[in-house]
C-alpha atoms as a PDB file:
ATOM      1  CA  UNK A   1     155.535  89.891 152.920  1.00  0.00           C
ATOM      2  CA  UNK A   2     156.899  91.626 149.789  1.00  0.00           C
ATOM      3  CA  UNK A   3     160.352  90.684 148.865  1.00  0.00           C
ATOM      4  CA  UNK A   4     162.022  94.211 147.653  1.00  0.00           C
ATOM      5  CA  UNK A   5     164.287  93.099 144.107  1.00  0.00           C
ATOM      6  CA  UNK A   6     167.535  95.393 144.091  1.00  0.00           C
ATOM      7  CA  UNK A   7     169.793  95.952 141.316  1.00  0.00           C
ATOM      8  CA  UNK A   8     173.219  95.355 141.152  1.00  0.00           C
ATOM      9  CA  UNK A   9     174.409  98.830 142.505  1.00  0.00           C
ATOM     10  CA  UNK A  10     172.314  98.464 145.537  1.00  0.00           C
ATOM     11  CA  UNK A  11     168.953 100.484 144.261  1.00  0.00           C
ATOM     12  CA  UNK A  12     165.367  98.955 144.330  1.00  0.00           C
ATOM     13  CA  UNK A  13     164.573  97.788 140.568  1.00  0.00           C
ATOM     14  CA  UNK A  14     162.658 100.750 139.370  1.00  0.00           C
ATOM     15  CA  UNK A  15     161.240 100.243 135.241  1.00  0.00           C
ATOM     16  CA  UNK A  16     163.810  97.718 134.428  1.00  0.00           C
ATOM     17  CA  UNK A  17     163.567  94.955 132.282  1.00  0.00           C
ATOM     18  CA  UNK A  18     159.788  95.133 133.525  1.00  0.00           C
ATOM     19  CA  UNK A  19     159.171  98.078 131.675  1.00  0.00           C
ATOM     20  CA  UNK A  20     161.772  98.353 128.739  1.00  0.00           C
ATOM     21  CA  UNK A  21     163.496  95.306 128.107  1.00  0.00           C
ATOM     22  CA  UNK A  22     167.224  96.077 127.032  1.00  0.00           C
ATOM     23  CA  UNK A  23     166.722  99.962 127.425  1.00  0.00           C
ATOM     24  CA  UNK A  24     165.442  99.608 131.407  1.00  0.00           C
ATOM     25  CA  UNK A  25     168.325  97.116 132.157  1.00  0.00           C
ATOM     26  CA  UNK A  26     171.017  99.261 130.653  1.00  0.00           C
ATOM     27  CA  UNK A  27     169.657 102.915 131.929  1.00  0.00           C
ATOM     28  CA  UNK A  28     169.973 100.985 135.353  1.00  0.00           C
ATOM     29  CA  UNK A  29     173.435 100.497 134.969  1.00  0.00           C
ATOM     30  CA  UNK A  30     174.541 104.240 134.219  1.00  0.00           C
ATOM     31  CA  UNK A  31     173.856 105.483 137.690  1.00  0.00           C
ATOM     32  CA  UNK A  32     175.136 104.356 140.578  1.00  0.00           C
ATOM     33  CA  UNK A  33     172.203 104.401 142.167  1.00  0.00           C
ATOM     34  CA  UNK A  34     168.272 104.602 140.852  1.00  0.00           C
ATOM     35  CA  UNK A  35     168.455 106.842 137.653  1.00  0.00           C
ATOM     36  CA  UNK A  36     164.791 107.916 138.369  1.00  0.00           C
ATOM     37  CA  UNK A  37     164.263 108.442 134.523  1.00  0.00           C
ATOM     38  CA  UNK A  38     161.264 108.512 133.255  1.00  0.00           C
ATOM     39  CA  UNK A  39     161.814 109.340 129.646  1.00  0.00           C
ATOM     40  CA  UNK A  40     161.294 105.434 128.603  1.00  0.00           C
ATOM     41  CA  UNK A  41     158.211 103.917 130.892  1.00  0.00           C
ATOM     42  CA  UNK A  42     156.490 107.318 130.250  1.00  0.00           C
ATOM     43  CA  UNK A  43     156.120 106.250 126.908  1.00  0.00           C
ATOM     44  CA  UNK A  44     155.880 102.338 127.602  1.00  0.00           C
ATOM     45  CA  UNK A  45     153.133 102.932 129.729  1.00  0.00           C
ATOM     46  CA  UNK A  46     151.706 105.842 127.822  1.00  0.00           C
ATOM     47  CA  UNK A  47     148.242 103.466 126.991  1.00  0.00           C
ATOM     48  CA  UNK A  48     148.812 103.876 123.517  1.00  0.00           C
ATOM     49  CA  UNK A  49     148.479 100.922 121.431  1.00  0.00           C
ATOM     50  CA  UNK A  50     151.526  99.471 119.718  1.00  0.00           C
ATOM     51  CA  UNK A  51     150.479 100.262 116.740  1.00  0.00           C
ATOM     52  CA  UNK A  52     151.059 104.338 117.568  1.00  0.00           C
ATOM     53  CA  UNK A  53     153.827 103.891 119.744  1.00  0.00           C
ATOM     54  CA  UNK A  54     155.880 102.542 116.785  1.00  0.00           C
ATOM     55  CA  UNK A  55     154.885 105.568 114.893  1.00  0.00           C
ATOM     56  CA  UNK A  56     156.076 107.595 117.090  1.00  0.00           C
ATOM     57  CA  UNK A  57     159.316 105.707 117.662  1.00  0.00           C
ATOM     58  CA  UNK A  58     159.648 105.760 113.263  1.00  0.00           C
ATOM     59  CA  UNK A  59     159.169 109.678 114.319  1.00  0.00           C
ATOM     60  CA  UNK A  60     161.315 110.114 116.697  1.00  0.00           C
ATOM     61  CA  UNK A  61     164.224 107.308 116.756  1.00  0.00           C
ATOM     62  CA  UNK A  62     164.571 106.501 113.255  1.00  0.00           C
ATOM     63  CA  UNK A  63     162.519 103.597 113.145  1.00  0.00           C
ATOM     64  CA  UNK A  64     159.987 101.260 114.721  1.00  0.00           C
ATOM     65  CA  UNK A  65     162.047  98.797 116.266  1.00  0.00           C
ATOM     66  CA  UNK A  66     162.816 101.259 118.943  1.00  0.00           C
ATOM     67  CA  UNK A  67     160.109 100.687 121.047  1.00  0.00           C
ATOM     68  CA  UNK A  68     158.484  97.196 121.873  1.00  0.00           C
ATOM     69  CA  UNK A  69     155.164  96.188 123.434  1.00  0.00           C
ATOM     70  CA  UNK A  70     156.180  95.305 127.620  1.00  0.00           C
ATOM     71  CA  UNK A  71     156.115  91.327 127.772  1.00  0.00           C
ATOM     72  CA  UNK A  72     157.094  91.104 124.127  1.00  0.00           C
ATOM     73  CA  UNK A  73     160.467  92.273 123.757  1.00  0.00           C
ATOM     74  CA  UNK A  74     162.999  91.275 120.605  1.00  0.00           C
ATOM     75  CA  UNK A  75     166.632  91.510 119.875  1.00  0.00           C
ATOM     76  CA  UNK A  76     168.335  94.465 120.338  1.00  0.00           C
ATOM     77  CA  UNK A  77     169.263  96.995 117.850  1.00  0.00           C
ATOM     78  CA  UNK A  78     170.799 100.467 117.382  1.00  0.00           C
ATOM     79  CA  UNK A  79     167.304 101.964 117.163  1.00  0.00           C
ATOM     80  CA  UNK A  80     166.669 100.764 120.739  1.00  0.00           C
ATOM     81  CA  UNK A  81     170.118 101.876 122.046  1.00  0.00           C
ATOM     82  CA  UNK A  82     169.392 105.608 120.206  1.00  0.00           C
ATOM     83  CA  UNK A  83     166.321 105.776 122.162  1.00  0.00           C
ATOM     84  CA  UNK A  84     168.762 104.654 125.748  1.00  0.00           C
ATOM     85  CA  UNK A  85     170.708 107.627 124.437  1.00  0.00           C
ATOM     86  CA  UNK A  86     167.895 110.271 124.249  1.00  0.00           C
ATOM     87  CA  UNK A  87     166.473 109.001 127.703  1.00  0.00           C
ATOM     88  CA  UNK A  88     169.883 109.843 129.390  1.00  0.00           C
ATOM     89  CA  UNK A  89     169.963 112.933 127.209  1.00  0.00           C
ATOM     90  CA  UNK A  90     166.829 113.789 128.441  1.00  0.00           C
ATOM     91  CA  UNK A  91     166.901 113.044 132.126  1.00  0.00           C
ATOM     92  CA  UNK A  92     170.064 115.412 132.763  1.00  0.00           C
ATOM     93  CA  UNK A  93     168.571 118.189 131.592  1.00  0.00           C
ATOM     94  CA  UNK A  94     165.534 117.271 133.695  1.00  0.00           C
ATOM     95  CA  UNK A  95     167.587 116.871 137.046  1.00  0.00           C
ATOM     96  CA  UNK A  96     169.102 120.642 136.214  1.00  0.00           C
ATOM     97  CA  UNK A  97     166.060 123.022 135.364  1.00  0.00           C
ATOM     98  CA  UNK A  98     163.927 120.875 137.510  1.00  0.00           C
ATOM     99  CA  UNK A  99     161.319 119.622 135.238  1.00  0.00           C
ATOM    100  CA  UNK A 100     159.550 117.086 136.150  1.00  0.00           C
ATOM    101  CA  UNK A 101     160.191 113.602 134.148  1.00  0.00           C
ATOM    102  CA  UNK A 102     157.162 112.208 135.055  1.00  0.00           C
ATOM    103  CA  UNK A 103     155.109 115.076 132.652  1.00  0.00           C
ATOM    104  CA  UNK A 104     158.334 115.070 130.339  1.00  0.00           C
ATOM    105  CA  UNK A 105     159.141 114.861 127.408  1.00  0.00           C
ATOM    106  CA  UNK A 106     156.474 115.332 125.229  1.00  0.00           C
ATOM    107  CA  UNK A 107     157.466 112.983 122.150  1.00  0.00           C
ATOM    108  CA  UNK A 108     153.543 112.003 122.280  1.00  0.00           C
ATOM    109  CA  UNK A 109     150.130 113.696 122.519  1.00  0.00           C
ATOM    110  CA  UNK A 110     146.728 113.651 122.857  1.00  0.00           C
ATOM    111  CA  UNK A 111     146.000 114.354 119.446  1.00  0.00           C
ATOM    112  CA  UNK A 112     144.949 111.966 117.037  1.00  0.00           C
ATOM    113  CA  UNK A 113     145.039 114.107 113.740  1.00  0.00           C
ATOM    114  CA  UNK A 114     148.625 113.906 114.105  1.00  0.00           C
ATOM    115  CA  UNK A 115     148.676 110.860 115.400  1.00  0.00           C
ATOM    116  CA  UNK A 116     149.591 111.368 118.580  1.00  0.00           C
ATOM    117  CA  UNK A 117     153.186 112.518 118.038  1.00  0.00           C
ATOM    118  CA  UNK A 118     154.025 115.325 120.077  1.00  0.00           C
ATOM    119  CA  UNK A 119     156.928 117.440 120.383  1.00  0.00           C
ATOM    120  CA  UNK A 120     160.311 116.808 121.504  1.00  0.00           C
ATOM    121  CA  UNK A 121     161.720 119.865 121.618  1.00  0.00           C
ATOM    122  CA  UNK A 122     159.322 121.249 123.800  1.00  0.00           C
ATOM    123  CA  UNK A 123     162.140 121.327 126.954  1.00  0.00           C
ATOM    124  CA  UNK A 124     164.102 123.336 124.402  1.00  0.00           C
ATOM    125  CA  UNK A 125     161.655 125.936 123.754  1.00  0.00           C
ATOM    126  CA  UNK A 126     160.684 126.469 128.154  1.00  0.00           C
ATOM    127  CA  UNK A 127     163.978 126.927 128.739  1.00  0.00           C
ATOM    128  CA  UNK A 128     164.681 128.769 125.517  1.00  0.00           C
ATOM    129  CA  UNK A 129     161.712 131.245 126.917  1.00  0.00           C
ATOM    130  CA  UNK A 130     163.029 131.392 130.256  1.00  0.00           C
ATOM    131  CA  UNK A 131     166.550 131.842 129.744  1.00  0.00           C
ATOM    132  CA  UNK A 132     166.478 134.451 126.969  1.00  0.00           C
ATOM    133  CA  UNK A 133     169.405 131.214 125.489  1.00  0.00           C
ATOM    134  CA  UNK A 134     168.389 129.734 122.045  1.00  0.00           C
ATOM    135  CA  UNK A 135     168.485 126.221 122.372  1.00  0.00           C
ATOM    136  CA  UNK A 136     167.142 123.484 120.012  1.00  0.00           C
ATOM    137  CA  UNK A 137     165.855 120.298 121.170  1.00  0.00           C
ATOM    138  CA  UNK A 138     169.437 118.906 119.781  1.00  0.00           C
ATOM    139  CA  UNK A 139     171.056 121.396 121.974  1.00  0.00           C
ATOM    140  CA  UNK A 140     169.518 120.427 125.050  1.00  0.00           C
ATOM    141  CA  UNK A 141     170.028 116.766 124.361  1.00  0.00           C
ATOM    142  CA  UNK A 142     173.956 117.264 123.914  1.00  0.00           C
ATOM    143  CA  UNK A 143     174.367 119.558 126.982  1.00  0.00           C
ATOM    144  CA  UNK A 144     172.527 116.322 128.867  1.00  0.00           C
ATOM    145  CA  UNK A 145     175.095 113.668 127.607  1.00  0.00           C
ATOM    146  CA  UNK A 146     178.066 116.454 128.434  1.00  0.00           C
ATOM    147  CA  UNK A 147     176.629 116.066 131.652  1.00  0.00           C
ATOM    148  CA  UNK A 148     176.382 112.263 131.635  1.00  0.00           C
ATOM    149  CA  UNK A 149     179.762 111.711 130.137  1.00  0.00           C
ATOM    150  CA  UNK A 150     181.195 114.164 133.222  1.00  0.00           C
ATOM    151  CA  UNK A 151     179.125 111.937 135.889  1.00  0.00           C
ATOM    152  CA  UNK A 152     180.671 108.711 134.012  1.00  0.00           C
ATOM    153  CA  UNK A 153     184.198 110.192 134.457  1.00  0.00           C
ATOM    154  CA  UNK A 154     183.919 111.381 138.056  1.00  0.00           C
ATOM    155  CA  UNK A 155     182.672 107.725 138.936  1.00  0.00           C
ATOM    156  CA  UNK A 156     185.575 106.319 137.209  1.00  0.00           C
ATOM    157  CA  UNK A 157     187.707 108.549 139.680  1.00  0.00           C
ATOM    158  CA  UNK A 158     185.904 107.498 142.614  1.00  0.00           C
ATOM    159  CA  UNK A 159     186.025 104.035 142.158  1.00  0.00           C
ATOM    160  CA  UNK A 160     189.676 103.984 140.332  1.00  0.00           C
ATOM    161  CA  UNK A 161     188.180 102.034 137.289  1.00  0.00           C
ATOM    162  CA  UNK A 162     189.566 102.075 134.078  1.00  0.00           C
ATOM    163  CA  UNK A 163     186.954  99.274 132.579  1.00  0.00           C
ATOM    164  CA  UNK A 164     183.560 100.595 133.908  1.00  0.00           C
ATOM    165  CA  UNK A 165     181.744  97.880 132.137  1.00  0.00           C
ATOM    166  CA  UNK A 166     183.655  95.358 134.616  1.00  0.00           C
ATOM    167  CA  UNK A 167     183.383  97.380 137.423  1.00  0.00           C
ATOM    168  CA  UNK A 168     180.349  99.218 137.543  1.00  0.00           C
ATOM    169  CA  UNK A 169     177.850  98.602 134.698  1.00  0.00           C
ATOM    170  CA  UNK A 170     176.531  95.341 135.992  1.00  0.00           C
ATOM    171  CA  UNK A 171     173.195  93.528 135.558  1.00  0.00           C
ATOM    172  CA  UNK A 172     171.734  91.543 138.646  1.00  0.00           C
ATOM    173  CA  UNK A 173     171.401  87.560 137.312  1.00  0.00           C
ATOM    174  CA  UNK A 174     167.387  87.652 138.108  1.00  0.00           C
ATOM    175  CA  UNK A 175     166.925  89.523 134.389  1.00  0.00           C
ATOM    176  CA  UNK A 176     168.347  86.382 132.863  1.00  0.00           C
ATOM    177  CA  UNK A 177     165.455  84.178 134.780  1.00  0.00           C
ATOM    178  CA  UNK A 178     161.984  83.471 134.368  1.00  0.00           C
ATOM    179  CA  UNK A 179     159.181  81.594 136.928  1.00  0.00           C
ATOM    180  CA  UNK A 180     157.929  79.785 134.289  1.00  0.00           C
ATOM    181  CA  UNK A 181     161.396  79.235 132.665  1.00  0.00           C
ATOM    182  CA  UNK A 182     159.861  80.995 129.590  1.00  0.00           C
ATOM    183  CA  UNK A 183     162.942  81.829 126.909  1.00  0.00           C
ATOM    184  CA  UNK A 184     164.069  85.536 126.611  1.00  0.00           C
ATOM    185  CA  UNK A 185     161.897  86.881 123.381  1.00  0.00           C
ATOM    186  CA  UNK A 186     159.274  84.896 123.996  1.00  0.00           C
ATOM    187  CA  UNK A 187     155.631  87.278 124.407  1.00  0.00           C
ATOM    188  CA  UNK A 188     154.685  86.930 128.159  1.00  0.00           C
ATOM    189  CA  UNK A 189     158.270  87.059 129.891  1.00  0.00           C
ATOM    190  CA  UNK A 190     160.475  89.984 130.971  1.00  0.00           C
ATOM    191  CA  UNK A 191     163.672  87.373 130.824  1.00  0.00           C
ATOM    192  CA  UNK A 192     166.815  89.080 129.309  1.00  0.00           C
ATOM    193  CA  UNK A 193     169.284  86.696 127.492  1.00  0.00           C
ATOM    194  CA  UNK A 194     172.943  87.295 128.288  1.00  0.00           C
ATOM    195  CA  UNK A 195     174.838  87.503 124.465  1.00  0.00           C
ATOM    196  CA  UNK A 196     171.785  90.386 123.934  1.00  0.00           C
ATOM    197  CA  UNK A 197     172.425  92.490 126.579  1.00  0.00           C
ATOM    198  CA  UNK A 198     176.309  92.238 125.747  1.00  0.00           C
ATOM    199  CA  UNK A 199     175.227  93.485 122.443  1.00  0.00           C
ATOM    200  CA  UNK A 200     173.638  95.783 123.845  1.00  0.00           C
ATOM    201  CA  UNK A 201     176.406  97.091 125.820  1.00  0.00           C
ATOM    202  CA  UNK A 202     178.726  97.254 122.831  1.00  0.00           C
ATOM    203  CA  UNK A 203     175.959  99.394 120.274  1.00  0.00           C
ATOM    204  CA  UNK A 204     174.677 102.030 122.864  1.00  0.00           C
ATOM    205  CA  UNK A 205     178.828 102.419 123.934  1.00  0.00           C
ATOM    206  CA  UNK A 206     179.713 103.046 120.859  1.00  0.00           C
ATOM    207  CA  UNK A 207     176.899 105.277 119.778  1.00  0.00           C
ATOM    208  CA  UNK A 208     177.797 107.723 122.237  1.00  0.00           C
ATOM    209  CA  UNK A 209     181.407 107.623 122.583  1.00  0.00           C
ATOM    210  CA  UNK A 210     182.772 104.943 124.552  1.00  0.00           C
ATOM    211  CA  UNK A 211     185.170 102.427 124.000  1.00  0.00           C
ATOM    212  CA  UNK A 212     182.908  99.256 123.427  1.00  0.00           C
ATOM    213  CA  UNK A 213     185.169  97.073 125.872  1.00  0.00           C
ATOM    214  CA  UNK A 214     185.503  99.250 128.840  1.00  0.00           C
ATOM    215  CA  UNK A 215     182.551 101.707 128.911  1.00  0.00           C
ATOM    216  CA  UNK A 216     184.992 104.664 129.221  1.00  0.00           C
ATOM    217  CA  UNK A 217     184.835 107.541 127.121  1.00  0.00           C
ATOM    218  CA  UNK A 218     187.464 108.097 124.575  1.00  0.00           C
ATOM    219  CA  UNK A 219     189.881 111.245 124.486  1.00  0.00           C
ATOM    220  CA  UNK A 220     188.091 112.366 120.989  1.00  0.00           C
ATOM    221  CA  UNK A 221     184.752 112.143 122.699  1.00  0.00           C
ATOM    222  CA  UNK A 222     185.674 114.367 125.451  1.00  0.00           C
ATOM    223  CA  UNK A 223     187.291 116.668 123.523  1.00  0.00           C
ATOM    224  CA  UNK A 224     183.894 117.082 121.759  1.00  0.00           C
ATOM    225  CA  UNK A 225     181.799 117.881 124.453  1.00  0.00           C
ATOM    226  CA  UNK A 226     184.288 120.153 125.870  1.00  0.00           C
ATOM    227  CA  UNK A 227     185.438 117.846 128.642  1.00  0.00           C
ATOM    228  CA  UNK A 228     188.695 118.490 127.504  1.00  0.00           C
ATOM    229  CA  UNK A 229     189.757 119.523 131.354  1.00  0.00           C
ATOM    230  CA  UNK A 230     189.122 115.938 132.263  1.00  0.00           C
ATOM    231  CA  UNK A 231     191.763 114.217 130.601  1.00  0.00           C
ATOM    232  CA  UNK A 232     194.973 115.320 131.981  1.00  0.00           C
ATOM    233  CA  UNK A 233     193.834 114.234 135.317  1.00  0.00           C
ATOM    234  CA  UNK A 234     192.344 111.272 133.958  1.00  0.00           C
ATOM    235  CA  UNK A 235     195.869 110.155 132.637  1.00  0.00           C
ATOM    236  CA  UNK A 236     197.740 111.432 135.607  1.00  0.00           C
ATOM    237  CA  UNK A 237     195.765 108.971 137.774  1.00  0.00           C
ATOM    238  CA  UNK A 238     196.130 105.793 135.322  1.00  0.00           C
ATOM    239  CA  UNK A 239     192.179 105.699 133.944  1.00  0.00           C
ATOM    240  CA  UNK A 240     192.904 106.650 130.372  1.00  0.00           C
ATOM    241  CA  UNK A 241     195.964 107.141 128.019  1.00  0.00           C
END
């Protein structure tokens, strides 16, 4: 009988650490419940060889290091928490025009003359065509953290949080074990190490906004993606100052 692995808030593990190292066990914390992103193990599991995929990720993220083969996972580093960021910027849109994530995005493509880089903005341009709105690739991805940053904020309300990194953004201990008690960063395991994933925690927190410590989003932040009617009633009720 198969024993069903659940994350730490109550979801099925769905392309975790299994999939994405760092990135998989992070985008698992951001939701309360299965993200059901697809952004990252679309490209994981793409077929390409590691060789392209870090072409790509030089393309897309900045630099190599972004992406790693699955079962031979390194440190973490802001490339790999810019690519976190663009998944979750990516998914929201996703959930609200109702494209599917499974076909999206297109950072990759069949062809080889270019090798195989695709095109990112391609969500921009459907819904630019649709819509009659202009929207860059850029645009889109902003409008999905907005989105994110509002979800974060209404969870912090629900569950009266103030430190969302203590409260909700937690990791199940089975990422930090191994059947063969193989050592995290070691090619063949999926085992996380504990100061990484920390680490982790602090670089993609920062990147987008958050204080590092508590996962919340700071007053400057909101302000910038016009949250701005969030913060009075986050202060009234204690969350932020």
């Amino acid at each position: 009988m198969r024993t069903r692995v659940y994350w730490s808030n109550g979801h099925p593990k769905h392309h975790t650490n299994e999939d994405d190292g760092q990135l998989g066990c992070l985008l698992n914390c951001m939701c309360n419940r299965d993200p059901m992103a697809h952004a990252h193990v679309n490209f994981t599991r793409s077929g390409l060889p590691i060789k392209e995929m870090k072409h790509i990720a030089k393309v897309t993220w900045g630099d190599e290091s972004a992406v790693d083969q699955i079962c031979d996972y390194t440190p973490t580093n802001p490339y790999k928490m810019k690519r976190l960021q663009w998944v979750i910027a990516r998914t929201e849109p996703h959930n609200m025009l109702g494209l599917y994530s499974w076909m999206a995005p297109w950072e990759y493509c069949p062809d080889e003359k270019n090798q195989y880089v695709g095109d990112p903005n391609m969500e921009a341009k459907i819904f630019s065509a649709v819509t009659g709105v202009n929207k860059t690739g850029d645009d889109l991805d902003k409008d999905g953290i907005r989105a994110w940053l509002l979800q974060r904020v209404y969870t912090m309300r629900q569950l009266g949080s103030s430190n969302m990194r203590k409260d909700h953004d937690m990791v199940p201990g089975w990422i930090y074990t191994d059947p063969k008690d193989r050592k995290p960063f070691t090619k063949g395991t999926v085992r996380m190490d504990p100061d990484n994933i920390s680490k982790s925690f602090d670089i993609f927190f920062e990147q987008v906004g958050c204080d590092k410590e508590t996962g919340v989003p700071t007053t400057d932040t909101l302000k910038a993606y016009r949250l701005d009617f969030v913060i009075p009633v986050l202060q009234k009720e204690g969350l932020i100052k």
